[in-house]
Protein backbone atom coordinates (compact mmCIF):
# COMPACT_ATOMS: atom_id res chain seq x y z
CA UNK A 1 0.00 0.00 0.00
CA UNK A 2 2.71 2.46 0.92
CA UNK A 3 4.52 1.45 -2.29
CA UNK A 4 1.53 2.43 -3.98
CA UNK A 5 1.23 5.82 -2.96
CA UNK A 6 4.72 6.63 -3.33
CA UNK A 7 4.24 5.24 -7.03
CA UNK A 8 1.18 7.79 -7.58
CA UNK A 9 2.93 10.42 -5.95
CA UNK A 10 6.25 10.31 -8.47
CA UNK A 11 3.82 10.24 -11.21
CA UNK A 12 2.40 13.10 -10.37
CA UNK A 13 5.61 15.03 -9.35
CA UNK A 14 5.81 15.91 -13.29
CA UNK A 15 2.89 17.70 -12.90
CA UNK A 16 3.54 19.69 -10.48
CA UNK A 17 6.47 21.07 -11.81
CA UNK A 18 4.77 22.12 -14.80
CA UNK A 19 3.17 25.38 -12.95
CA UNK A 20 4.97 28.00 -13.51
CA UNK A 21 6.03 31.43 -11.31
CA UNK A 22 7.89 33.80 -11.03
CA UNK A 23 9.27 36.68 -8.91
CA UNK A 24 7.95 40.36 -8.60
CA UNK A 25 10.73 42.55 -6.34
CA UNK A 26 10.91 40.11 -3.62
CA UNK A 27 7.60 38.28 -3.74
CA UNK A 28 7.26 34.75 -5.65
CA UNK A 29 3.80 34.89 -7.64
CA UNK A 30 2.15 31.84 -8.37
CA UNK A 31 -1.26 30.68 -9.69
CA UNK A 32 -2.39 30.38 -5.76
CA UNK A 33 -1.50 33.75 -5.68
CA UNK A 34 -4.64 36.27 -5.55
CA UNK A 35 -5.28 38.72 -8.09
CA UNK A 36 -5.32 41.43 -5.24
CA UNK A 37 -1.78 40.11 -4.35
CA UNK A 38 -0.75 40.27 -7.86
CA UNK A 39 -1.47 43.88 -8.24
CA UNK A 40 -0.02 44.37 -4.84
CA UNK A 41 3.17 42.67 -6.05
CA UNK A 42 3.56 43.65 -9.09
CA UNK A 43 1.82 46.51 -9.83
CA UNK A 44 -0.44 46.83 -12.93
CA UNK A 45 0.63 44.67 -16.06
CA UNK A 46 2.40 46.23 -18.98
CA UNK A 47 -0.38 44.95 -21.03
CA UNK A 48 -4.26 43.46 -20.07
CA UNK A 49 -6.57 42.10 -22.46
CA UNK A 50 -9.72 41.05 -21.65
CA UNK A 51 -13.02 39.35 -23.11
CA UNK A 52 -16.37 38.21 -21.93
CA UNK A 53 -18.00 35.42 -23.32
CA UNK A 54 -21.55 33.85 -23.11
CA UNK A 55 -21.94 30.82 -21.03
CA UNK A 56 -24.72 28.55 -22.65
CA UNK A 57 -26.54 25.66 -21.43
CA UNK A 58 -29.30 23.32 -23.46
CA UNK A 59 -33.01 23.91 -21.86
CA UNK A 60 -35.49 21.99 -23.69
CA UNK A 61 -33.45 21.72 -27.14
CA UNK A 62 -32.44 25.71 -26.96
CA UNK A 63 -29.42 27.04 -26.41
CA UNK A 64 -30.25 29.75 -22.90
CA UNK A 65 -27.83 31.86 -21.68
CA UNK A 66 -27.11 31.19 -18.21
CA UNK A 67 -24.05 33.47 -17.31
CA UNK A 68 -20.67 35.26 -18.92
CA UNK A 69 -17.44 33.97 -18.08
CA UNK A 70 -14.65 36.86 -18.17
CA UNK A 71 -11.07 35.76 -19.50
CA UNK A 72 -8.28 38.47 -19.41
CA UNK A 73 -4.47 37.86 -19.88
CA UNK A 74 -1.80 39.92 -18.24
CA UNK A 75 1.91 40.88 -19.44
CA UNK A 76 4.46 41.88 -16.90
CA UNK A 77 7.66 42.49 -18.99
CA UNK A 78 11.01 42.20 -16.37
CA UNK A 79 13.80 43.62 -18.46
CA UNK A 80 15.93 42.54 -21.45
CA UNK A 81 17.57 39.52 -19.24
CA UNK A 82 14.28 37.91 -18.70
CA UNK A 83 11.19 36.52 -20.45
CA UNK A 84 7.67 38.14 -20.08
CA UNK A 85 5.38 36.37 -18.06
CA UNK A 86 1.54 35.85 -19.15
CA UNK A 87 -1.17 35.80 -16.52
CA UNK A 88 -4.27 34.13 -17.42
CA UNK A 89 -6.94 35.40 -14.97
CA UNK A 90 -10.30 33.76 -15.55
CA UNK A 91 -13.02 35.19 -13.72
CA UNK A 92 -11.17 36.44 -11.53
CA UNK A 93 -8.96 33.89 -10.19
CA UNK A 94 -5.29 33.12 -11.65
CA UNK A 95 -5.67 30.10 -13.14
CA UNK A 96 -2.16 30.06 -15.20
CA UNK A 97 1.35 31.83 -15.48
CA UNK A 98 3.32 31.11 -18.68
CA UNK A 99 6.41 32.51 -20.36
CA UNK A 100 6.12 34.00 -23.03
CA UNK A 101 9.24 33.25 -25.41
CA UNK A 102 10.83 35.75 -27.28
């Protein structure tokens, strides 16, 4: 049984490295990081797009609107020595850093 678990865990451990952060001054942000705490951080992005999309759901055969969903992605550029980072902020919650390659 224990052998088991460590076997799950080590497959997992891939996974987990896979989430990306990075550091703002002398704070590490990562996607359990708040949005408040992002601003707070980091200040505002150098660039913020955002859209809002329709969330649909089938009622009787039609197609009803039953919410939006809001998707915005942040750029913080840190200097010529190091890669942009992308914030993808989905309603409101982080739900993915990424850098963005030159």
């Amino acid at each position: 049984m224990k052998s088991l678990a460590l076997s799950l865990f080590a497959a997992l451990l891939p996974l987990a490295a896979d989430a990306e952060s990075f550091r703002c001054g002398k704070w590490i942000v990562s996607e359990e990081t708040t949005v408040d705490e992002l601003v707070h951080k980091c200040g505002a992005p150098t660039t913020h797009e955002s859209k809002t999309e329709d969330i649909k759901a089938r009622n009787h055969g039609l197609l009803v609107k039953t919410g939006e969903t809001t998707t915005e992605r942040w750029v913080y550029e840190r200097g010529s020595r190091a890669s942009p980072m992308v914030v993808i902020i989905v309603d409101g919650k982080i739900k993915s850093i990424e850098r963005l390659e030159k």
